[in-house]
Protein backbone atom coordinates (compact mmCIF):
# COMPACT_ATOMS: atom_id res chain seq x y z
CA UNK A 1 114.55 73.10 153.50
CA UNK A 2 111.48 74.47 153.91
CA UNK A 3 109.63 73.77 151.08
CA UNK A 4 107.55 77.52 151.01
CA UNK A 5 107.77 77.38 147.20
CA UNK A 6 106.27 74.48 146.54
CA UNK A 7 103.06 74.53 148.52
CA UNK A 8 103.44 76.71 151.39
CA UNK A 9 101.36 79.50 153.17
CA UNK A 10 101.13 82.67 151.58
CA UNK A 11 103.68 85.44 152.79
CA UNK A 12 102.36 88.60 155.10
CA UNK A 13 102.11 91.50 153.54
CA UNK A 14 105.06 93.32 154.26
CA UNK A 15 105.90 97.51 153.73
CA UNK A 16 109.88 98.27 153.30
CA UNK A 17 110.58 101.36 153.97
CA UNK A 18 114.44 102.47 152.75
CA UNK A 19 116.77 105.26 153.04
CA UNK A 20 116.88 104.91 149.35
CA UNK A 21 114.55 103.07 146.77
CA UNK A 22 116.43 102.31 143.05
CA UNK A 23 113.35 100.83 140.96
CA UNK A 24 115.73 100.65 137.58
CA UNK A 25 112.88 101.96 135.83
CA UNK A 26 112.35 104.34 136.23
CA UNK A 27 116.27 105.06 136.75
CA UNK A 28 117.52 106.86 139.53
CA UNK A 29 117.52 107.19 143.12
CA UNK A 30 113.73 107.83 145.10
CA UNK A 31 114.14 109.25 148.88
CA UNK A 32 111.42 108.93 151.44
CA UNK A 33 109.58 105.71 149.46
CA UNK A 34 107.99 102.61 149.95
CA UNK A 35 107.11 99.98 148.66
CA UNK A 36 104.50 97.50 149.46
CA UNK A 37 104.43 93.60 149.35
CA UNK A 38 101.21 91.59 149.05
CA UNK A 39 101.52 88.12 148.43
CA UNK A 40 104.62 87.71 146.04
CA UNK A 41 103.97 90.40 144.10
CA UNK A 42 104.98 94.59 144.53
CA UNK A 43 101.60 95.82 145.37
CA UNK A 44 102.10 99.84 145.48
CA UNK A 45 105.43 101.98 145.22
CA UNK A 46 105.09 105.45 146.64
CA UNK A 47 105.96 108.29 149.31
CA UNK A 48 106.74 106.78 152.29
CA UNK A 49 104.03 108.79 154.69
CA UNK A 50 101.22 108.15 152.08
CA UNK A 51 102.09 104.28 152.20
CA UNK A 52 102.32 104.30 155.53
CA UNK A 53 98.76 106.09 156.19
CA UNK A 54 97.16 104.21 153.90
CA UNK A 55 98.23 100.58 155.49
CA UNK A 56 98.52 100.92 159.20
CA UNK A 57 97.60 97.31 159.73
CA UNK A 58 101.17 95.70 157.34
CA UNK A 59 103.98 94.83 159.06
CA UNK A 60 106.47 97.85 158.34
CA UNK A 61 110.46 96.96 157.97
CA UNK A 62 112.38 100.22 158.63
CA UNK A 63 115.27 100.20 156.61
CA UNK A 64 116.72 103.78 157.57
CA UNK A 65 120.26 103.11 156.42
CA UNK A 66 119.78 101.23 153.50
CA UNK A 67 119.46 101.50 149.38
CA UNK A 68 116.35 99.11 148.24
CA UNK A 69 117.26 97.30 145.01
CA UNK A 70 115.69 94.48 142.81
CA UNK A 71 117.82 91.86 143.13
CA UNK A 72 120.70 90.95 140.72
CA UNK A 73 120.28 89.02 137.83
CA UNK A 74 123.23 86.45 137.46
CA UNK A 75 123.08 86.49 133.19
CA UNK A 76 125.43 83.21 133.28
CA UNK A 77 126.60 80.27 135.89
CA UNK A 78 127.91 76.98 135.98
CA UNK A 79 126.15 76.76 139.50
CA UNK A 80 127.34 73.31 140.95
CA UNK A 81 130.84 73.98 139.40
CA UNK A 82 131.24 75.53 143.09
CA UNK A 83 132.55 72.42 144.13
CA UNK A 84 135.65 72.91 141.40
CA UNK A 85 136.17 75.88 142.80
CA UNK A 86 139.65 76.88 143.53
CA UNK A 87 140.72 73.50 141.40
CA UNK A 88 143.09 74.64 138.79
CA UNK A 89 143.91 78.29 139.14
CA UNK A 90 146.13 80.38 136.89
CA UNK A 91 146.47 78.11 133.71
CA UNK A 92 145.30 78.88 129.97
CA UNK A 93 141.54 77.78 129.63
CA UNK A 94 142.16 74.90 127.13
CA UNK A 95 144.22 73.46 129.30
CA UNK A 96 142.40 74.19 132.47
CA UNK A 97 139.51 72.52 130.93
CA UNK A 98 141.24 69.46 129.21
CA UNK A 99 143.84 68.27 132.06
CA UNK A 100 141.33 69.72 135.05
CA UNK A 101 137.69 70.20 134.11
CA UNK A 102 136.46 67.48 132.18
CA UNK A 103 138.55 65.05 133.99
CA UNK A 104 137.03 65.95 137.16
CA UNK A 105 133.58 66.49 135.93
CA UNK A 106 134.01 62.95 134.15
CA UNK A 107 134.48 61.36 137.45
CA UNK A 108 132.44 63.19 139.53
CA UNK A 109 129.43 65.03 137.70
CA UNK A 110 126.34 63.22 138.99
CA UNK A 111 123.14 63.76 140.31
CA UNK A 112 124.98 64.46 144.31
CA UNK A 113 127.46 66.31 142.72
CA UNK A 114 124.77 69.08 140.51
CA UNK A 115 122.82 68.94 143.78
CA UNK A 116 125.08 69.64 146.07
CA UNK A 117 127.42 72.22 144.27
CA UNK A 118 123.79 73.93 143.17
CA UNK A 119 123.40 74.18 146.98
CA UNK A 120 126.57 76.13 147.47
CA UNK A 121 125.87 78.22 144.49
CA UNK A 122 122.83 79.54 145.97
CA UNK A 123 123.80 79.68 149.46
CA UNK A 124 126.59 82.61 147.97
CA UNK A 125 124.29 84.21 145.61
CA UNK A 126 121.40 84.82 147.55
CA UNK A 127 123.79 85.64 150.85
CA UNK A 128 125.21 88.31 147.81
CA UNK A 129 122.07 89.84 146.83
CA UNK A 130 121.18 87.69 143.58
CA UNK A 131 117.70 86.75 143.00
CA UNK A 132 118.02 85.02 139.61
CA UNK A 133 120.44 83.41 137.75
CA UNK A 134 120.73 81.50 134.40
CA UNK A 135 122.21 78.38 134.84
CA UNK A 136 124.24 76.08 132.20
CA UNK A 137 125.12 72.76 133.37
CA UNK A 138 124.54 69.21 133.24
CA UNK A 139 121.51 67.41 135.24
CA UNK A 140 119.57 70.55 134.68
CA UNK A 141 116.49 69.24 136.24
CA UNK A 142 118.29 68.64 139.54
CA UNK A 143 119.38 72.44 139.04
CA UNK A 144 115.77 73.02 139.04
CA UNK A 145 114.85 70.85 141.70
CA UNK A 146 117.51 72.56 144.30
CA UNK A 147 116.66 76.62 143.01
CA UNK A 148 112.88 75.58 144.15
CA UNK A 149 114.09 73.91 147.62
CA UNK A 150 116.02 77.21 148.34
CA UNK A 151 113.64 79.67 146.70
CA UNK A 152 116.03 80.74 144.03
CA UNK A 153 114.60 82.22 141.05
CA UNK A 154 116.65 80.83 137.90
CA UNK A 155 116.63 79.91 134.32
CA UNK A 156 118.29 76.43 133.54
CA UNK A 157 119.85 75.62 130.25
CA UNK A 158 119.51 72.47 128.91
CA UNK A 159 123.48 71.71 127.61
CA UNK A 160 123.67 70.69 123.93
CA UNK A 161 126.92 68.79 123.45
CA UNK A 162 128.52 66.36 120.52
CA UNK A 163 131.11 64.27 123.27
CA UNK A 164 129.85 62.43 125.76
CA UNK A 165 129.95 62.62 129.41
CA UNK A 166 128.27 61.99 132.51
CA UNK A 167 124.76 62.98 131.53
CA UNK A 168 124.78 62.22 127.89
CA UNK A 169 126.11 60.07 125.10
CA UNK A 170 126.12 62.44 122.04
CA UNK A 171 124.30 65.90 120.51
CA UNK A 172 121.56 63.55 119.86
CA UNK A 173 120.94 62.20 123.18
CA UNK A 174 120.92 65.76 124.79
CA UNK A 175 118.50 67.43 122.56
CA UNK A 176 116.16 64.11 123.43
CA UNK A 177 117.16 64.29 127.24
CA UNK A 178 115.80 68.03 126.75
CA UNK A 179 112.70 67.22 125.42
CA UNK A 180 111.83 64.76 128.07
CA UNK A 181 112.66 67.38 130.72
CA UNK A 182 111.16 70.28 129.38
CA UNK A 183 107.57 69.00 130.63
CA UNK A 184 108.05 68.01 133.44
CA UNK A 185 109.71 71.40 134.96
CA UNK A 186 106.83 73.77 133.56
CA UNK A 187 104.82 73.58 136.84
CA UNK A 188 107.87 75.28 138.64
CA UNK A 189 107.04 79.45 139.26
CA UNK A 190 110.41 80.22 139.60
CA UNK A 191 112.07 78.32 136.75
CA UNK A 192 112.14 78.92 133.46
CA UNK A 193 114.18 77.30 130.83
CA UNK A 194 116.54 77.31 128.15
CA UNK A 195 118.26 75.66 125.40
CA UNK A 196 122.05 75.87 126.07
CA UNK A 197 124.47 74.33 123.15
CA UNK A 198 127.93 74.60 125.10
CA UNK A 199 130.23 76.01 122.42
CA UNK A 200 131.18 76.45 118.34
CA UNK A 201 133.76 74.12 118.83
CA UNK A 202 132.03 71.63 120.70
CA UNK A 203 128.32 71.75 118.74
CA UNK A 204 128.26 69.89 115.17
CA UNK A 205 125.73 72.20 112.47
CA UNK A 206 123.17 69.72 112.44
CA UNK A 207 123.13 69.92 116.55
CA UNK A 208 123.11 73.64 116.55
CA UNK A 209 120.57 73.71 114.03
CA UNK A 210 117.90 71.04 116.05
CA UNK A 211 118.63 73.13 118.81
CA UNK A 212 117.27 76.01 117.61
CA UNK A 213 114.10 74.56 116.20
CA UNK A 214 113.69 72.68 119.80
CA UNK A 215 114.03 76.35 120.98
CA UNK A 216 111.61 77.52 118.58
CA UNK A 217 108.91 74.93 118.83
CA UNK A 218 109.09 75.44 122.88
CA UNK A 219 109.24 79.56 122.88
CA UNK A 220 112.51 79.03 124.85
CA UNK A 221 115.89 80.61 124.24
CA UNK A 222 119.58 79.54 123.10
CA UNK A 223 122.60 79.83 125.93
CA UNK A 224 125.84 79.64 124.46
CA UNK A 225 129.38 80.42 125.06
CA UNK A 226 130.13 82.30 121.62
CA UNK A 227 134.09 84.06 120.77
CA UNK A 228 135.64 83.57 124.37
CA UNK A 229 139.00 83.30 122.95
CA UNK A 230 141.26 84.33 120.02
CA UNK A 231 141.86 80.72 119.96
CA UNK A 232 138.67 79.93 119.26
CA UNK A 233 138.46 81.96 116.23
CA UNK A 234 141.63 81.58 114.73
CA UNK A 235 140.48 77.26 115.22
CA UNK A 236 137.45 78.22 113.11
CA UNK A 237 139.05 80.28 110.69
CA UNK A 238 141.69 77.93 110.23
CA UNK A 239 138.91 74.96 109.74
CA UNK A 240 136.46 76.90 107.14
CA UNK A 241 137.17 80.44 106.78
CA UNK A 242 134.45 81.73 109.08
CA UNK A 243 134.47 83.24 112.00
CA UNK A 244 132.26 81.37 114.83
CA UNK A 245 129.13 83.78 114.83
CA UNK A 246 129.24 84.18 111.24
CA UNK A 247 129.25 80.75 110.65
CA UNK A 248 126.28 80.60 113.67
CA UNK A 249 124.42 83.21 111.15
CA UNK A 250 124.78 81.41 108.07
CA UNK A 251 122.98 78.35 110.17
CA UNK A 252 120.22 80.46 111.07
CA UNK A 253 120.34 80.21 115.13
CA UNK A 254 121.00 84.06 115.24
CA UNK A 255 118.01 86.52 116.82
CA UNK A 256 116.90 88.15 119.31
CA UNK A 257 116.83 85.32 121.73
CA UNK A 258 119.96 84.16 121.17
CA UNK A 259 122.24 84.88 124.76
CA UNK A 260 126.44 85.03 123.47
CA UNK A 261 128.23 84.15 126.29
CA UNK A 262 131.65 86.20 126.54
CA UNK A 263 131.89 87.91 123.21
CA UNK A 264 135.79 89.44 124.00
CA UNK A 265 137.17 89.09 120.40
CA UNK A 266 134.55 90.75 118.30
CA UNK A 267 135.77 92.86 114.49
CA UNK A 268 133.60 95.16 112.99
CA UNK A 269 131.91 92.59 110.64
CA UNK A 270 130.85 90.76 114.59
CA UNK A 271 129.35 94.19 115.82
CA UNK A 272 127.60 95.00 112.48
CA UNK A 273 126.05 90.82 112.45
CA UNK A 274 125.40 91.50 116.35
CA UNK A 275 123.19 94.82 115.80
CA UNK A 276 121.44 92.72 112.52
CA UNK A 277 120.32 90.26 114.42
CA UNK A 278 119.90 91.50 117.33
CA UNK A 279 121.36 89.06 119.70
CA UNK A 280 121.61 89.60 124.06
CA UNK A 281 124.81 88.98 125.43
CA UNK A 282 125.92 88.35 128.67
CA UNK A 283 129.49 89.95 129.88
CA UNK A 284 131.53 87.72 132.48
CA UNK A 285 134.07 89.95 133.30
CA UNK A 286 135.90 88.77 136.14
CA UNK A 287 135.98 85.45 134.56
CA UNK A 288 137.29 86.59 131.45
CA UNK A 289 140.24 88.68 132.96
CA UNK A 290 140.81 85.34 135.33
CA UNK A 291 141.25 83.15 132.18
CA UNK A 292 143.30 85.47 130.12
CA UNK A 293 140.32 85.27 127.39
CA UNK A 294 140.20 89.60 127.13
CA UNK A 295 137.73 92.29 127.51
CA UNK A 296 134.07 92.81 125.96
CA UNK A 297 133.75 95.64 123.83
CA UNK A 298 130.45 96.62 126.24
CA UNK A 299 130.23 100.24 125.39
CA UNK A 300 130.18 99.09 121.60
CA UNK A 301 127.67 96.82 121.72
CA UNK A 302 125.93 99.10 124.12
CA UNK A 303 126.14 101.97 121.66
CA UNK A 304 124.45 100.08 118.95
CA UNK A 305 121.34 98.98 121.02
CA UNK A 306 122.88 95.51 122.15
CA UNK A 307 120.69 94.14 125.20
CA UNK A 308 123.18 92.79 127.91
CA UNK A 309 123.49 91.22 131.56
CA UNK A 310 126.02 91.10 133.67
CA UNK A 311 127.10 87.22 134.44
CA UNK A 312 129.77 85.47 137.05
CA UNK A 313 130.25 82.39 134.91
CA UNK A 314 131.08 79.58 137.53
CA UNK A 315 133.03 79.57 140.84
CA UNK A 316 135.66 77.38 139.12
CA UNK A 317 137.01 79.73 136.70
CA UNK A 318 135.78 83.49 138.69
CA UNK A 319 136.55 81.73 141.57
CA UNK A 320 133.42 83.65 143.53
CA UNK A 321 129.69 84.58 142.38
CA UNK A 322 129.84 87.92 143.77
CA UNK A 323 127.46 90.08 141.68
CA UNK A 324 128.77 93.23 143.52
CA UNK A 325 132.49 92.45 142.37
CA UNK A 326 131.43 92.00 138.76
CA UNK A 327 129.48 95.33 138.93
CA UNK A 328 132.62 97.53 139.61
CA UNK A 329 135.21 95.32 137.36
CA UNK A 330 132.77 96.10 134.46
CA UNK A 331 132.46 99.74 135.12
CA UNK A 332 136.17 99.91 135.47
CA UNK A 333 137.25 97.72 132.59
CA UNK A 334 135.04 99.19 129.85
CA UNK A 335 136.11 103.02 131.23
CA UNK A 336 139.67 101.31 130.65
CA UNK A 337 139.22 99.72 127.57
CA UNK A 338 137.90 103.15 125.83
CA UNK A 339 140.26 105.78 127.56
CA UNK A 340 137.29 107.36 128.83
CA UNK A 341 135.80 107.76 132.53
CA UNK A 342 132.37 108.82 130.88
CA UNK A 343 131.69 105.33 129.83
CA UNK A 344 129.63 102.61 131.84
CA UNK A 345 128.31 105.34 134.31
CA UNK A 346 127.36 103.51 137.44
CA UNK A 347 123.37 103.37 136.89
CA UNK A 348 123.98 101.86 133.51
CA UNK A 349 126.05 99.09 134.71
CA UNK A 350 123.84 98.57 137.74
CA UNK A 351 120.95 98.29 134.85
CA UNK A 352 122.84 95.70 133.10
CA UNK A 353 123.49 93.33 136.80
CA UNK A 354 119.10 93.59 136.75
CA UNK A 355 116.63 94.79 134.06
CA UNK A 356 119.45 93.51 131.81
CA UNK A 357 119.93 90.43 133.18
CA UNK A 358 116.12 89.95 133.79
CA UNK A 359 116.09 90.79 129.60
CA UNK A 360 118.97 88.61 128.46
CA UNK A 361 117.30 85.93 130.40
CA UNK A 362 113.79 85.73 129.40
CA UNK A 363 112.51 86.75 132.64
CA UNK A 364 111.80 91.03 132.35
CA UNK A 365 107.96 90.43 132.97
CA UNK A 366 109.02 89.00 136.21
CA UNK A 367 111.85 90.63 137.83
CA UNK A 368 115.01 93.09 137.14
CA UNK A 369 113.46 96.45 138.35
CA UNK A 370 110.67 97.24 141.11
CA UNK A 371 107.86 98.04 139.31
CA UNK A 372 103.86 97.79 140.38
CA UNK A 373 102.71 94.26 139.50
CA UNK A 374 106.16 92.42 139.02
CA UNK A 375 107.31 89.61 141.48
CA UNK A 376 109.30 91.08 145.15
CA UNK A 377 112.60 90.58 144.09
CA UNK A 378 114.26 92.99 146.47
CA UNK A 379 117.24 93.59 148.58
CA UNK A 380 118.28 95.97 150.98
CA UNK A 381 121.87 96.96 150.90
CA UNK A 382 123.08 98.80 154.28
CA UNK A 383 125.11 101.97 153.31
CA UNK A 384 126.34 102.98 156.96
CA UNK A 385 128.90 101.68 157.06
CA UNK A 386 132.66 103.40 156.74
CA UNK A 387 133.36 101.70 153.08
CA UNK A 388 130.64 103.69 152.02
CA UNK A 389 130.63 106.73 153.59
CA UNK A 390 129.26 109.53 153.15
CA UNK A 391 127.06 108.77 150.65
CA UNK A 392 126.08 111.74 147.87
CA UNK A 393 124.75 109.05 145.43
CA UNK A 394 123.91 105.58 146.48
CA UNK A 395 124.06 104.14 142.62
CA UNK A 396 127.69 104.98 143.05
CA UNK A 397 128.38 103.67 146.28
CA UNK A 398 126.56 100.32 145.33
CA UNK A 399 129.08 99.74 142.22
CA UNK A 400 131.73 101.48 143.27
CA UNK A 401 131.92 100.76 146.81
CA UNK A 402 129.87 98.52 148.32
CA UNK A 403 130.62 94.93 149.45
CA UNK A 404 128.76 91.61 149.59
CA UNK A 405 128.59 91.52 153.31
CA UNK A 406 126.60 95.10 153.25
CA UNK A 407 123.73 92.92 151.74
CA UNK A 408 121.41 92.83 154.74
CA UNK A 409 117.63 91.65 153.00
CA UNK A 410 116.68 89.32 150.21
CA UNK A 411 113.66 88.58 149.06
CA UNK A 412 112.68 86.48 146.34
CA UNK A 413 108.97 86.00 145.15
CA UNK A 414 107.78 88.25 148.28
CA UNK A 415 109.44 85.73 150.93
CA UNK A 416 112.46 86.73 152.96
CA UNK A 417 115.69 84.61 151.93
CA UNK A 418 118.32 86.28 154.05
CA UNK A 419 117.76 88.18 157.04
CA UNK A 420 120.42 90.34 158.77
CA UNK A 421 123.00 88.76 156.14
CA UNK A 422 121.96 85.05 157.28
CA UNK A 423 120.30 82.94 155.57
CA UNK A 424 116.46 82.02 157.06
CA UNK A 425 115.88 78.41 156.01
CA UNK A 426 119.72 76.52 156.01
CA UNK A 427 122.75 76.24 157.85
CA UNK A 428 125.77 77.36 155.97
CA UNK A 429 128.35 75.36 157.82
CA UNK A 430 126.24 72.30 157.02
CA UNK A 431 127.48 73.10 153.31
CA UNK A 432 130.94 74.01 154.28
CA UNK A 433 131.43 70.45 156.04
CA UNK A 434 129.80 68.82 153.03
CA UNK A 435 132.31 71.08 150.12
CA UNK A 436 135.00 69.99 152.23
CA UNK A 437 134.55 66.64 151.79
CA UNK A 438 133.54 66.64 148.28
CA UNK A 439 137.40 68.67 147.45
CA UNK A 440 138.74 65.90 149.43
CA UNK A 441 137.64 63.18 146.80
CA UNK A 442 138.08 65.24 144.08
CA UNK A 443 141.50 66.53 144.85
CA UNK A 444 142.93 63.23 145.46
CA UNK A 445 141.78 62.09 141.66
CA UNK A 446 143.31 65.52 140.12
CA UNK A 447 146.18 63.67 138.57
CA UNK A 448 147.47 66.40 136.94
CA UNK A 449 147.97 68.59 139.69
């Protein structure tokens, strides 16, 4: 690794100039602009002729084929569950998790294991043209650790959980485990953290309730997976006559930095509690559809001033962390879902993959649109190519036709990730060798298979 973020020399100042330049905000697409980068930060956006005139000395990058973004923001990941990935396809989610997950992750979920799938995780998202993501996982600080190795921007949740397992005994032990971490990863620029209590039906009152306050005290916010299935409700109306996030409101955890995970099964009494308190959510799509869980009511929650980002959830369940793919499936499934092609337009869903994402997570002083005086979290996505051709708006032809492979430029924090669609600073087939041998061990141990 090369170590850049943690020390290094300064990045050259650097002027992009695209085919197309999307800053999110303002929406819409800018032709003949540039934008300049000095240091890590966006120095000047403007016409491309003035920029050019007034900084003949900065390295130009001619990008005369390509859209210029700020890079996604992945709103939720399990990012070292890469290494489950491909596992335990096709089955119901309770029982993907309870004869599958958890075994596996009971075995295996160490240190290496968080370190090495992290690795992976980033590898695909930054090769995909993510720039942040907002992890959930155990061994958060190794999380941490790996993002800063690999110059990943990314918030990391600290799990709250009652059942024990690899990283902690009880509830207890993880809210203390949190508090012992949180200090020690506040000198990192690209990470910021989170408080992330895994579930309703894994997260006693008392837990969810110290969670909170641990999220108060620190300014931090709460991650949680929150009415993923009908199961899950009908389990917590069965057990008290509430419905998860009404019983979640009642224990005073609801507001405005509260991120639901999922949210498919919401009633009108869940929209109207939503809009109250004014929660974020982030939509998983793909993941959602994969598990049989349902469909977000997006344009809803949209419609009533909901802030939401766009999220993979992990490899295991998606099975890929393609921002791209989950772009178009949630464009298509809420036009689907309401009988009307008006819905989701494509710069509103291409809002939610950034500035929402950036919002949901905490980080929308930093990144989620290209904006004067906000970190250089760009990429360059290369339109000519026959997928995406001709091209009368490129908003469109990023969600609706674009690929992963089209994404040509990253940067992250002013410094160049991935350069021609390779990475700059790590081998890929190093990882692949290393995956390979992790599914070996894990596979053989996946009794129930």
């Amino acid at each position: 690794m090369s170590g850049a973020f943690s020390g290094g020399t300064v990045p050259s100042p650097l002027l992009l100039l695209p085919r197309w330049l999307v800053p999110v905000r303002p929406r819409g697409a800018l032709e003949n602009h540039a934008l300049l980068v000095v240091g890590d930060r966006i120095a000047a956006i403007g016409p491309r002729e003035e920029l050019l005139a007034r900084h003949p000395e900065v390295e130009a990058i001619r990008l005369d084929t390509h859209v210029l973004l700020p890079g996604f923001v992945n709103s939720h990941a399990h990012a070292a569950m890469s290494l489950l990935r491909g596992l335990a396809d096709d089955l119901p989610l309770m029982t993907w998790l309870e004869r599958h997950i958890w075994p596996a992750e009971s075995r295996f979920v160490y240190p290496d294991f968080v370190r090495m799938g992290t690795r992976l995780a980033i590898a695909e998202m930054l090769a995909g043209g993510t720039t942040c993501f907002n992890d959930m996982y155990f061994f958060p600080s190794e999380t941490a650790l790996v993002a800063m190795e690999m110059g990943m921007r990314a918030s990391v949740g600290h799990v709250v959980i009652d059942f024990p397992n690899t990283y902690t005994k009880n509830a207890e032990d993880a809210l203390q485990k949190a508090q012992e971490h949180l200090t020690g990863l506040r000198g990192f620029p690209l990470v910021k953290q989170g408080i992330a209590p895994h579930a309703p039906y894994t997260v006693s009152d008392w837990a969810l309730q110290e969670a909170a306050a641990l999220a108060r005290q620190e300014d931090l916010f709460l991650h949680m997976h929150v009415h993923e299935t009908s199961q899950e409700i009908a389990s917590a109306l069965e057990r008290d006559g509430r419905r998860p996030l009404h019983r979640l409101a009642g224990l005073g955890v609801l507001d405005s930095r509260f991120l639901a995970v999922h949210m498919t099964h919401l009633d009108a009494s869940d929209l109207a509690l939503c809009a109250e308190t004014g929660i974020r959510v982030a939509h998983c799509p793909e993941s959602n559809l994969k598990l049989g869980s349902g469909i977000s009511p997006v344009s809803a929650l949209l419609r009533q001033g909901q802030k939401i980002g766009i999220g993979t959830d992990g490899a295991a369940s998606n099975n890929d962390l393609d921002m791209l793919g989950e772009l178009r499936t949630a464009a298509l499934l809420a036009k689907g879902r309401e009988q009307d092609p008006t819905v989701l337009p494509a710069m509103d869903v291409l809002e939610m993959a950034t500035l929402g994402g950036a919002v949901a997570c905490g980080w929308e002083e930093e990144t989620g649109s290209l904006e004067t005086g906000k970190a250089a979290d760009c990429i360059a996505i290369n339109l000519d190519r026959a997928a995406t051709s001709p091209v009368y708006d490129p908003v469109s032809q990023v969600v609706y036709c674009a690929g992963r492979d089209q994404v040509s430029h990253v940067w992250v924090a002013g410094r160049l990730r991935i350069s021609g669609g390779l990475a700059v600073d790590w081998e890929e087939r190093e990882m692949v060798v290393l995956a390979r041998e992790w599914a070996r061990r894990i596979a053989e141990k996946d009794g129930a298979r």
